[in-house]
PDB file of N, CA and C in Angstrom:
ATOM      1  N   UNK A   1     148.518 165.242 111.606  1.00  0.00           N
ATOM      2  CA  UNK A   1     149.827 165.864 111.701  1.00  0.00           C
ATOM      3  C   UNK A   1     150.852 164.772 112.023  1.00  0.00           C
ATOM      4  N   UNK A   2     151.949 164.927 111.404  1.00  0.00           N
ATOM      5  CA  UNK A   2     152.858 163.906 111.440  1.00  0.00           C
ATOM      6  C   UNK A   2     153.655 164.251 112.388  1.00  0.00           C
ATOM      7  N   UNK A   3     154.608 163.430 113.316  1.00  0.00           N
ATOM      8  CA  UNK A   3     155.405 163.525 113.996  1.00  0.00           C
ATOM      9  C   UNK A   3     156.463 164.511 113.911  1.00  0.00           C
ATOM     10  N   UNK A   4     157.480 164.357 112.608  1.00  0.00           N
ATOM     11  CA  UNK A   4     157.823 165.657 112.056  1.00  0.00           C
ATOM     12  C   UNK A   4     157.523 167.193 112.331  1.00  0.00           C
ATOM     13  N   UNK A   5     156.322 167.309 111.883  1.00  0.00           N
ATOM     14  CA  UNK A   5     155.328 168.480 111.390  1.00  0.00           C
ATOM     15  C   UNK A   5     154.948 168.716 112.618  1.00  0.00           C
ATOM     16  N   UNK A   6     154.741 168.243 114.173  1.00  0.00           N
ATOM     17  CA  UNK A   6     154.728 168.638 115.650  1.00  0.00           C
ATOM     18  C   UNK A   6     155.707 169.519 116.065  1.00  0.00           C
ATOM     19  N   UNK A   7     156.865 168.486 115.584  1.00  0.00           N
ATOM     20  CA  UNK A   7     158.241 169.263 115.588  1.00  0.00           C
ATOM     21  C   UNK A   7     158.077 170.340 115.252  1.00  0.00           C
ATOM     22  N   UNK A   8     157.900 170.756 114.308  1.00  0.00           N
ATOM     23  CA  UNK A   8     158.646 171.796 113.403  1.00  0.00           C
ATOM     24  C   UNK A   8     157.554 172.980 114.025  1.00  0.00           C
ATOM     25  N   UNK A   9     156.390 172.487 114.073  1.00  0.00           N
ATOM     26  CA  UNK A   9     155.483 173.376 115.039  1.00  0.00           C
ATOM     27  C   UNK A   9     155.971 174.028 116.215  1.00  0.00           C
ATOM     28  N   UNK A  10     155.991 172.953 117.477  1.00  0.00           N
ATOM     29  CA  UNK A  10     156.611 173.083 118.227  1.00  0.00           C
ATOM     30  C   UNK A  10     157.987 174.272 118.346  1.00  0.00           C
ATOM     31  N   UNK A  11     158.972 173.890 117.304  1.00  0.00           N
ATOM     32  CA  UNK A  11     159.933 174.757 117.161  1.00  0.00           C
ATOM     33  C   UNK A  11     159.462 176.739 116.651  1.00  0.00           C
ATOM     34  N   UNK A  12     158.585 176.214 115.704  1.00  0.00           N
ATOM     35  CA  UNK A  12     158.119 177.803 115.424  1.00  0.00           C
ATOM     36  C   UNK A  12     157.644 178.328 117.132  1.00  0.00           C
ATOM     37  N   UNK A  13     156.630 177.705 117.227  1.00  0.00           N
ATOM     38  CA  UNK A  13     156.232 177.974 119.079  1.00  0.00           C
ATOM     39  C   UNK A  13     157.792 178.509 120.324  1.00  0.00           C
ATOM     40  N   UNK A  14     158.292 177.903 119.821  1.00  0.00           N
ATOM     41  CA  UNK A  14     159.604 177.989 120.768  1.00  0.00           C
ATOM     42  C   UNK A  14     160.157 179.299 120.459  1.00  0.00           C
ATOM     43  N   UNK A  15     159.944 179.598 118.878  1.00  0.00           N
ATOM     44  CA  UNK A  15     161.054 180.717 118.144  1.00  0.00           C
ATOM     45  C   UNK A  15     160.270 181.962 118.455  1.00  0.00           C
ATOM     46  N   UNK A  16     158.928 182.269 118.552  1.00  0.00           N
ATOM     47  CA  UNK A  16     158.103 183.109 118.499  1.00  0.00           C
ATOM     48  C   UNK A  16     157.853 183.272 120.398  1.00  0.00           C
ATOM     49  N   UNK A  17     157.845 182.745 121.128  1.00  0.00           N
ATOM     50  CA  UNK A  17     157.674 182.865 122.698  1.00  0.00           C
ATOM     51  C   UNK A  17     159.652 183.469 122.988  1.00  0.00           C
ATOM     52  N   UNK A  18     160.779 183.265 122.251  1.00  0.00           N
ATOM     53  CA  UNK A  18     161.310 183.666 122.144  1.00  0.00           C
ATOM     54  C   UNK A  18     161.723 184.852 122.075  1.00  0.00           C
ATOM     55  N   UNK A  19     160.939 185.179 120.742  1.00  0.00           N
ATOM     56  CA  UNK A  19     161.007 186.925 120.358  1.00  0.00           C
ATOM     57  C   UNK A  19     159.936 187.613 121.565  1.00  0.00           C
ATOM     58  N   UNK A  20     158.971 187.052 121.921  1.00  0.00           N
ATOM     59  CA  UNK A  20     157.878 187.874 122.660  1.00  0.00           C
ATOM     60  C   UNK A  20     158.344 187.926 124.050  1.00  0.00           C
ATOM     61  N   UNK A  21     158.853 186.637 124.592  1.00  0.00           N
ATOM     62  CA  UNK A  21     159.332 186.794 126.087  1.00  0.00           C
ATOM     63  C   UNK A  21     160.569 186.716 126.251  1.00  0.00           C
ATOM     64  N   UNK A  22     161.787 186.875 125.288  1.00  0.00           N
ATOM     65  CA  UNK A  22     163.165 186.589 125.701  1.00  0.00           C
ATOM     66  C   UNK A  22     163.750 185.275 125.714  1.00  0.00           C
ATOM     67  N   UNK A  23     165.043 185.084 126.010  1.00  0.00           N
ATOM     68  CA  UNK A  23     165.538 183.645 126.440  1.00  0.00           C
ATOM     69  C   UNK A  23     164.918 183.103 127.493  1.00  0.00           C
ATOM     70  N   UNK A  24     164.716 181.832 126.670  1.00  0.00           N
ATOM     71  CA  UNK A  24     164.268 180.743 127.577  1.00  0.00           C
ATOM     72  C   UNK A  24     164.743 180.832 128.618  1.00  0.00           C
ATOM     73  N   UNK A  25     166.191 180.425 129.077  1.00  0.00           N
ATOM     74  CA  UNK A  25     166.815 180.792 129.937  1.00  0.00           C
ATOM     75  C   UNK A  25     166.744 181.364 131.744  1.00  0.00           C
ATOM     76  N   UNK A  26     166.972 182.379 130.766  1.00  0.00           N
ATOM     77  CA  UNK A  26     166.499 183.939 131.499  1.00  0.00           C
ATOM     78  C   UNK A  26     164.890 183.838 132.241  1.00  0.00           C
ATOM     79  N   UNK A  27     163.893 183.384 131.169  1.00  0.00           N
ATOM     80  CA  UNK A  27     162.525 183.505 131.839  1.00  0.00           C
ATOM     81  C   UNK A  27     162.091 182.141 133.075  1.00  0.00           C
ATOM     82  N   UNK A  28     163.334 180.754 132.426  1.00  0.00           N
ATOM     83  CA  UNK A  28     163.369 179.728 133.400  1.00  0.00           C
ATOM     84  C   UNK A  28     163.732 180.078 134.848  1.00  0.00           C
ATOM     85  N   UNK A  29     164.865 181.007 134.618  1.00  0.00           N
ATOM     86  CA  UNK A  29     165.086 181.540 136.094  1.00  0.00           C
ATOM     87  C   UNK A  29     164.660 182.138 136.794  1.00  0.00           C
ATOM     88  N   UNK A  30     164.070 183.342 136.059  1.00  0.00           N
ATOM     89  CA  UNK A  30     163.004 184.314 136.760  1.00  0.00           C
ATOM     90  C   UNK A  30     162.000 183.133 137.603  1.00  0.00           C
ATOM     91  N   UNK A  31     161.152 182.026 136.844  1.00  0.00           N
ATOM     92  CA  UNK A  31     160.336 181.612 137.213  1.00  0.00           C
ATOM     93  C   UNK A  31     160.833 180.808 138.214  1.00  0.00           C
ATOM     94  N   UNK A  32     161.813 180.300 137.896  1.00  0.00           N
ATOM     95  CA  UNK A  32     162.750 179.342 139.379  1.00  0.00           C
ATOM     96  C   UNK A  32     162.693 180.485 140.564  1.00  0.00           C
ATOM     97  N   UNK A  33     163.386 181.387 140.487  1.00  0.00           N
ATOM     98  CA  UNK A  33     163.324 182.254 141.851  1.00  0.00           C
ATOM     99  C   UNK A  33     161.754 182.767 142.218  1.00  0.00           C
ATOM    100  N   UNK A  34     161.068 182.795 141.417  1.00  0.00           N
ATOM    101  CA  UNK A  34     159.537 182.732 142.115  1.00  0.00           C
ATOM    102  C   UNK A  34     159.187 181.656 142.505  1.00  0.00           C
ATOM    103  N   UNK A  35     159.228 181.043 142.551  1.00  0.00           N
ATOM    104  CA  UNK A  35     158.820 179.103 142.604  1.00  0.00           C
ATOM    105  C   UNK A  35     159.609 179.229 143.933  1.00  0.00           C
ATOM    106  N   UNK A  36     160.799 179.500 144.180  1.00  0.00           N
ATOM    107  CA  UNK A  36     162.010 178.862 145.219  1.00  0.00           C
ATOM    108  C   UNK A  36     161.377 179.953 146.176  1.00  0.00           C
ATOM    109  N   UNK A  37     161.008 181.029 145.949  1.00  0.00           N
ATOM    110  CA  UNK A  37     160.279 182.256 147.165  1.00  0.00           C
ATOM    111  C   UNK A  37     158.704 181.496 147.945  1.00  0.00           C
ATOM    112  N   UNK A  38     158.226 180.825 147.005  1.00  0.00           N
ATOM    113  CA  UNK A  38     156.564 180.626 147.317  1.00  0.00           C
ATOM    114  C   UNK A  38     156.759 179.067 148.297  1.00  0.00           C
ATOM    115  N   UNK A  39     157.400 178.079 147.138  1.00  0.00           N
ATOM    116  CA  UNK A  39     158.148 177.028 148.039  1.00  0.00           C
ATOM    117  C   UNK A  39     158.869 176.889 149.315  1.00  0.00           C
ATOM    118  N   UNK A  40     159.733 178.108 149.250  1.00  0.00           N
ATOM    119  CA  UNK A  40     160.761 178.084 150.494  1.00  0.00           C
ATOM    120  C   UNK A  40     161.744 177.391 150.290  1.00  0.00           C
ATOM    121  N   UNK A  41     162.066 176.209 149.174  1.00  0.00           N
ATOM    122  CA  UNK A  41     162.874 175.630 148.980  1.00  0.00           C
ATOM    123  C   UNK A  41     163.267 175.985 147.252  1.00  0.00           C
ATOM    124  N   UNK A  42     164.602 175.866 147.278  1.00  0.00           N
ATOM    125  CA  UNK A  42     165.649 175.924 146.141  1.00  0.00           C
ATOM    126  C   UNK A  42     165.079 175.711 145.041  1.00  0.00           C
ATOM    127  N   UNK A  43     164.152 176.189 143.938  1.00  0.00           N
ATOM    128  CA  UNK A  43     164.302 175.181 142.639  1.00  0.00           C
ATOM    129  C   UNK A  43     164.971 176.151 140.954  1.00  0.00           C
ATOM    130  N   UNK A  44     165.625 174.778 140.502  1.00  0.00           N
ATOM    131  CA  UNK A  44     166.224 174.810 139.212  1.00  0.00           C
ATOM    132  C   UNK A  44     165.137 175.576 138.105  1.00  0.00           C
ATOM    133  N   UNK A  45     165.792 176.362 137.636  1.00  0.00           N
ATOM    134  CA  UNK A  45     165.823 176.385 135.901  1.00  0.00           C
ATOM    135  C   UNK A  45     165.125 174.763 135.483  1.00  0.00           C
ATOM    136  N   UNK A  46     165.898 174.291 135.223  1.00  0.00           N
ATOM    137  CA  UNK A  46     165.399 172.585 134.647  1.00  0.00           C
ATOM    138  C   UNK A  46     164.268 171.999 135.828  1.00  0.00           C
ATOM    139  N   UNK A  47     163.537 172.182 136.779  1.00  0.00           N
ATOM    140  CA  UNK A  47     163.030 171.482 137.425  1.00  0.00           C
ATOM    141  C   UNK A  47     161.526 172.322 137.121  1.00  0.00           C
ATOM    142  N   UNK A  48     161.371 173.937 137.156  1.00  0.00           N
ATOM    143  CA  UNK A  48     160.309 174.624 136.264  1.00  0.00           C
ATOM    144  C   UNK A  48     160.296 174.096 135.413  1.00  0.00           C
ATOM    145  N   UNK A  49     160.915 173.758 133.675  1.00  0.00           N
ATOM    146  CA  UNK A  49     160.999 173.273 132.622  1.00  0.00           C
ATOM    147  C   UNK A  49     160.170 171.516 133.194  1.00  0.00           C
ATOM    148  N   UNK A  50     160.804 170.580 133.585  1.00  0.00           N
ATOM    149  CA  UNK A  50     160.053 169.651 134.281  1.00  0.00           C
ATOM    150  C   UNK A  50     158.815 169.597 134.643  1.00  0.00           C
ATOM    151  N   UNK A  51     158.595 170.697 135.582  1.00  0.00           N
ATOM    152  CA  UNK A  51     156.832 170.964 135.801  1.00  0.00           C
ATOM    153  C   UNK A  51     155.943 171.451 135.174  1.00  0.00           C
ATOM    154  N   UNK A  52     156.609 172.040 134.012  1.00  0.00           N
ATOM    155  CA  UNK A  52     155.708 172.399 132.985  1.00  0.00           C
ATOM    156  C   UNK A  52     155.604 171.545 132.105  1.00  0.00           C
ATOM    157  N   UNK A  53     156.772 170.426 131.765  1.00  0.00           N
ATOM    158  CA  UNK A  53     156.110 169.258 131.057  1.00  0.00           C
ATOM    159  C   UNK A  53     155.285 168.213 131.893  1.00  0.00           C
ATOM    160  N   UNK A  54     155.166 168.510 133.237  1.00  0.00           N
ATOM    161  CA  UNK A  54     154.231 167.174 133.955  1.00  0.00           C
ATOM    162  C   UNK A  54     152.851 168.082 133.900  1.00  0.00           C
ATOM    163  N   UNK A  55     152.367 169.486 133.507  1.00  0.00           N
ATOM    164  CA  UNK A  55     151.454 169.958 133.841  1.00  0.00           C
ATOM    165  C   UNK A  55     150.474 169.482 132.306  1.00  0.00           C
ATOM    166  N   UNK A  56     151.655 169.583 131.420  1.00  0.00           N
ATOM    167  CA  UNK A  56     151.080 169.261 130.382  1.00  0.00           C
ATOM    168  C   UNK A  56     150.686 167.737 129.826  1.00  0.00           C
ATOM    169  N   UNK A  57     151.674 166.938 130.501  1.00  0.00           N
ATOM    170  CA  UNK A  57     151.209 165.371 130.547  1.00  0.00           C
ATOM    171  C   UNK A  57     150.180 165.294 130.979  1.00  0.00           C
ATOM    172  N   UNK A  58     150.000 165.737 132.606  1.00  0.00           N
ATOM    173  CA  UNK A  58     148.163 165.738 133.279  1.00  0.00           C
ATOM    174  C   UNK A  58     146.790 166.055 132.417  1.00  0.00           C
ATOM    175  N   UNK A  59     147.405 167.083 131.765  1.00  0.00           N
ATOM    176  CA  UNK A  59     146.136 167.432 130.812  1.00  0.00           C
ATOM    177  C   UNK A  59     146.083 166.994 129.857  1.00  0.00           C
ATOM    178  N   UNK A  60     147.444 166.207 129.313  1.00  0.00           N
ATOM    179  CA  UNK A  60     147.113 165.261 128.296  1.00  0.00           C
ATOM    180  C   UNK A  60     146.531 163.704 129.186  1.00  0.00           C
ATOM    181  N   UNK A  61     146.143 163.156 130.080  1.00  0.00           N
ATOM    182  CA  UNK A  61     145.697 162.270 130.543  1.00  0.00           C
ATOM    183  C   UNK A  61     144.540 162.491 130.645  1.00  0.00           C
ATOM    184  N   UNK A  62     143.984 163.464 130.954  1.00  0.00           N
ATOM    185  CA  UNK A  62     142.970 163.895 130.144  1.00  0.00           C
ATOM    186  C   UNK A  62     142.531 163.859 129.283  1.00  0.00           C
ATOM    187  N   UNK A  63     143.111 164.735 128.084  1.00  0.00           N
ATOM    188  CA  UNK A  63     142.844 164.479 126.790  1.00  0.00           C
ATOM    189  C   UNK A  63     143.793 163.963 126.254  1.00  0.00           C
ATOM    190  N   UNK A  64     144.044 162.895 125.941  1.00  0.00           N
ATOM    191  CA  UNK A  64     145.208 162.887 124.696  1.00  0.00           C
ATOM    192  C   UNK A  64     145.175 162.960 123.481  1.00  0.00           C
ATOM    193  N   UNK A  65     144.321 163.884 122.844  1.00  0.00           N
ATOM    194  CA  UNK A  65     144.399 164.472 121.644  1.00  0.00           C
ATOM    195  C   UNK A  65     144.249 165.817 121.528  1.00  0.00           C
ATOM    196  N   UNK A  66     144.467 166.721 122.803  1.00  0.00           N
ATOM    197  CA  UNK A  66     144.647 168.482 122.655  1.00  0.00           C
ATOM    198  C   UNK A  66     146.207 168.092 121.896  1.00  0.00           C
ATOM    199  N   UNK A  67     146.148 168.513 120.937  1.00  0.00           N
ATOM    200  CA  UNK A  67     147.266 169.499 120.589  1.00  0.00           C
ATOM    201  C   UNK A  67     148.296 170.075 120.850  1.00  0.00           C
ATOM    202  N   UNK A  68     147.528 171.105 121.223  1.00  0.00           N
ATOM    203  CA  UNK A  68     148.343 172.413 122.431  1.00  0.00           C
ATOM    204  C   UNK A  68     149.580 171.798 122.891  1.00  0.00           C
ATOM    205  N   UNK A  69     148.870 170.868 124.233  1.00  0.00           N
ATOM    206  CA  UNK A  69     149.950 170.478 124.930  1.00  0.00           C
ATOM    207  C   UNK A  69     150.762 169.598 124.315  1.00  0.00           C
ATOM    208  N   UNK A  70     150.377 168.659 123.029  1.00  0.00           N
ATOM    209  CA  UNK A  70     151.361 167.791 123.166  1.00  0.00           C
ATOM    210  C   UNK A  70     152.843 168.732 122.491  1.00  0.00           C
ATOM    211  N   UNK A  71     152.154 169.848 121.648  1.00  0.00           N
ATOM    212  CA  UNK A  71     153.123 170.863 121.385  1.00  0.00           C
ATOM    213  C   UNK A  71     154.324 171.345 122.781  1.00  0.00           C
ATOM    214  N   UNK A  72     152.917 172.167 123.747  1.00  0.00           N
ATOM    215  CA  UNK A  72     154.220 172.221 124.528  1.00  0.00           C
ATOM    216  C   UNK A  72     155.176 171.549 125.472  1.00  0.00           C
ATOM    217  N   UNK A  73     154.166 169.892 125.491  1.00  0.00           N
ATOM    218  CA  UNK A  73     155.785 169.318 125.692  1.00  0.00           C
ATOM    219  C   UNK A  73     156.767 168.834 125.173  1.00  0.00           C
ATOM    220  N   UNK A  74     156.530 169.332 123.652  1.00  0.00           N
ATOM    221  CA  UNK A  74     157.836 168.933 122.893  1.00  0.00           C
ATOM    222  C   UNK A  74     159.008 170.638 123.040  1.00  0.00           C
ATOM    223  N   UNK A  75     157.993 171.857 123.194  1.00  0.00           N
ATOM    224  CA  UNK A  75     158.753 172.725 123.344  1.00  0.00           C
ATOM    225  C   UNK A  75     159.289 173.039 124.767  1.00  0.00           C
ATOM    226  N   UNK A  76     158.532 172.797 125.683  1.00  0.00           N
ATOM    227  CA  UNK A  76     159.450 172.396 126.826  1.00  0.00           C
ATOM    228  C   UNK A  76     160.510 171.950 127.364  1.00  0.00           C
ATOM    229  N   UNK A  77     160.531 170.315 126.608  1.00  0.00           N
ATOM    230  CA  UNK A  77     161.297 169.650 126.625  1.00  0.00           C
ATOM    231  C   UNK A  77     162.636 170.515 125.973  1.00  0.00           C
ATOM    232  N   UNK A  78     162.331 170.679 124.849  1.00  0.00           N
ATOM    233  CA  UNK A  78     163.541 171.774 123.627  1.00  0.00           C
ATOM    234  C   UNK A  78     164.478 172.827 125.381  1.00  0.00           C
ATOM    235  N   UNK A  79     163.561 173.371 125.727  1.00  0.00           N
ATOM    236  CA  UNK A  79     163.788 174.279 126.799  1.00  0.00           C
ATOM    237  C   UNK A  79     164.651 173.714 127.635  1.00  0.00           C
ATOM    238  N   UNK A  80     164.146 172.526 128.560  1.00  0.00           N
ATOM    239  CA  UNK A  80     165.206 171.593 129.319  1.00  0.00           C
ATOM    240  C   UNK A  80     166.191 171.687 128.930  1.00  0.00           C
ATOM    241  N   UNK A  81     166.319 170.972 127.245  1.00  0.00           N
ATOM    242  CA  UNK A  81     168.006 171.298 126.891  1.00  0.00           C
ATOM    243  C   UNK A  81     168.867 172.202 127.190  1.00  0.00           C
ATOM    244  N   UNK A  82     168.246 173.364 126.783  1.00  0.00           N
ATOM    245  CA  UNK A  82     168.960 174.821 126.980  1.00  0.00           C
ATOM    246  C   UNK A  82     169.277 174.817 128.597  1.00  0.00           C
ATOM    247  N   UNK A  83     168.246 174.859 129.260  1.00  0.00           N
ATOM    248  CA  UNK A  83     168.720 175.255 130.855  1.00  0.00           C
ATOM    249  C   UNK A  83     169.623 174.285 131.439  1.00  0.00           C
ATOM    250  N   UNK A  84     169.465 173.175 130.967  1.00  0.00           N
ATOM    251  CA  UNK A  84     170.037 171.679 131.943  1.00  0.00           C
ATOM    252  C   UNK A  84     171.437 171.790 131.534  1.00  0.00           C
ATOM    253  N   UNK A  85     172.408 172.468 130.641  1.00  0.00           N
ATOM    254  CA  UNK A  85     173.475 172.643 129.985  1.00  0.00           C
ATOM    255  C   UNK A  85     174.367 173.158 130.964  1.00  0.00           C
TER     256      UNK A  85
END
């Protein structure tokens, strides 16, 4: 798979978790105010988006040829954009 063709993966992944769970957004925050309840401390929209691309780096240090993840940290990342705005 070409670099490209991750992309464009990636993006279908993004468009389809979209339709099934809503705006990115919206579900970044939800998950921020659960995160900021369990923590006790404050966290961002963009700082969930963040930990879900370091969860997926770890398991790519692991493997670095799953797939999966390297998908979702290109759609993650996509996500950052949106929230960090």
């Amino acid at each position: 798979m070409t670099a490209e063709m991750l992309l464009k993966h990636a993006a279908a992944v993004v468009a389809n978790r979209r339709e099934t769970y809503g705006c990115p957004r919206t579900s970044m925050e939800a998950i921020a105010k659960r995160w900021s309840l369990t923590l006790g401390h404050t966290v961002t929209p963009a700082q969930v988006a963040l930990c879900l691309i370091d969860l997926k780096l770890a398991r790519l240090a692991h493997d670095p040829t799953h797939l999966d993840s390297m998908v979702d940290v290109a759609g993650y990342a996509a996500i950052l954009r949106e929230v960090a705005r």
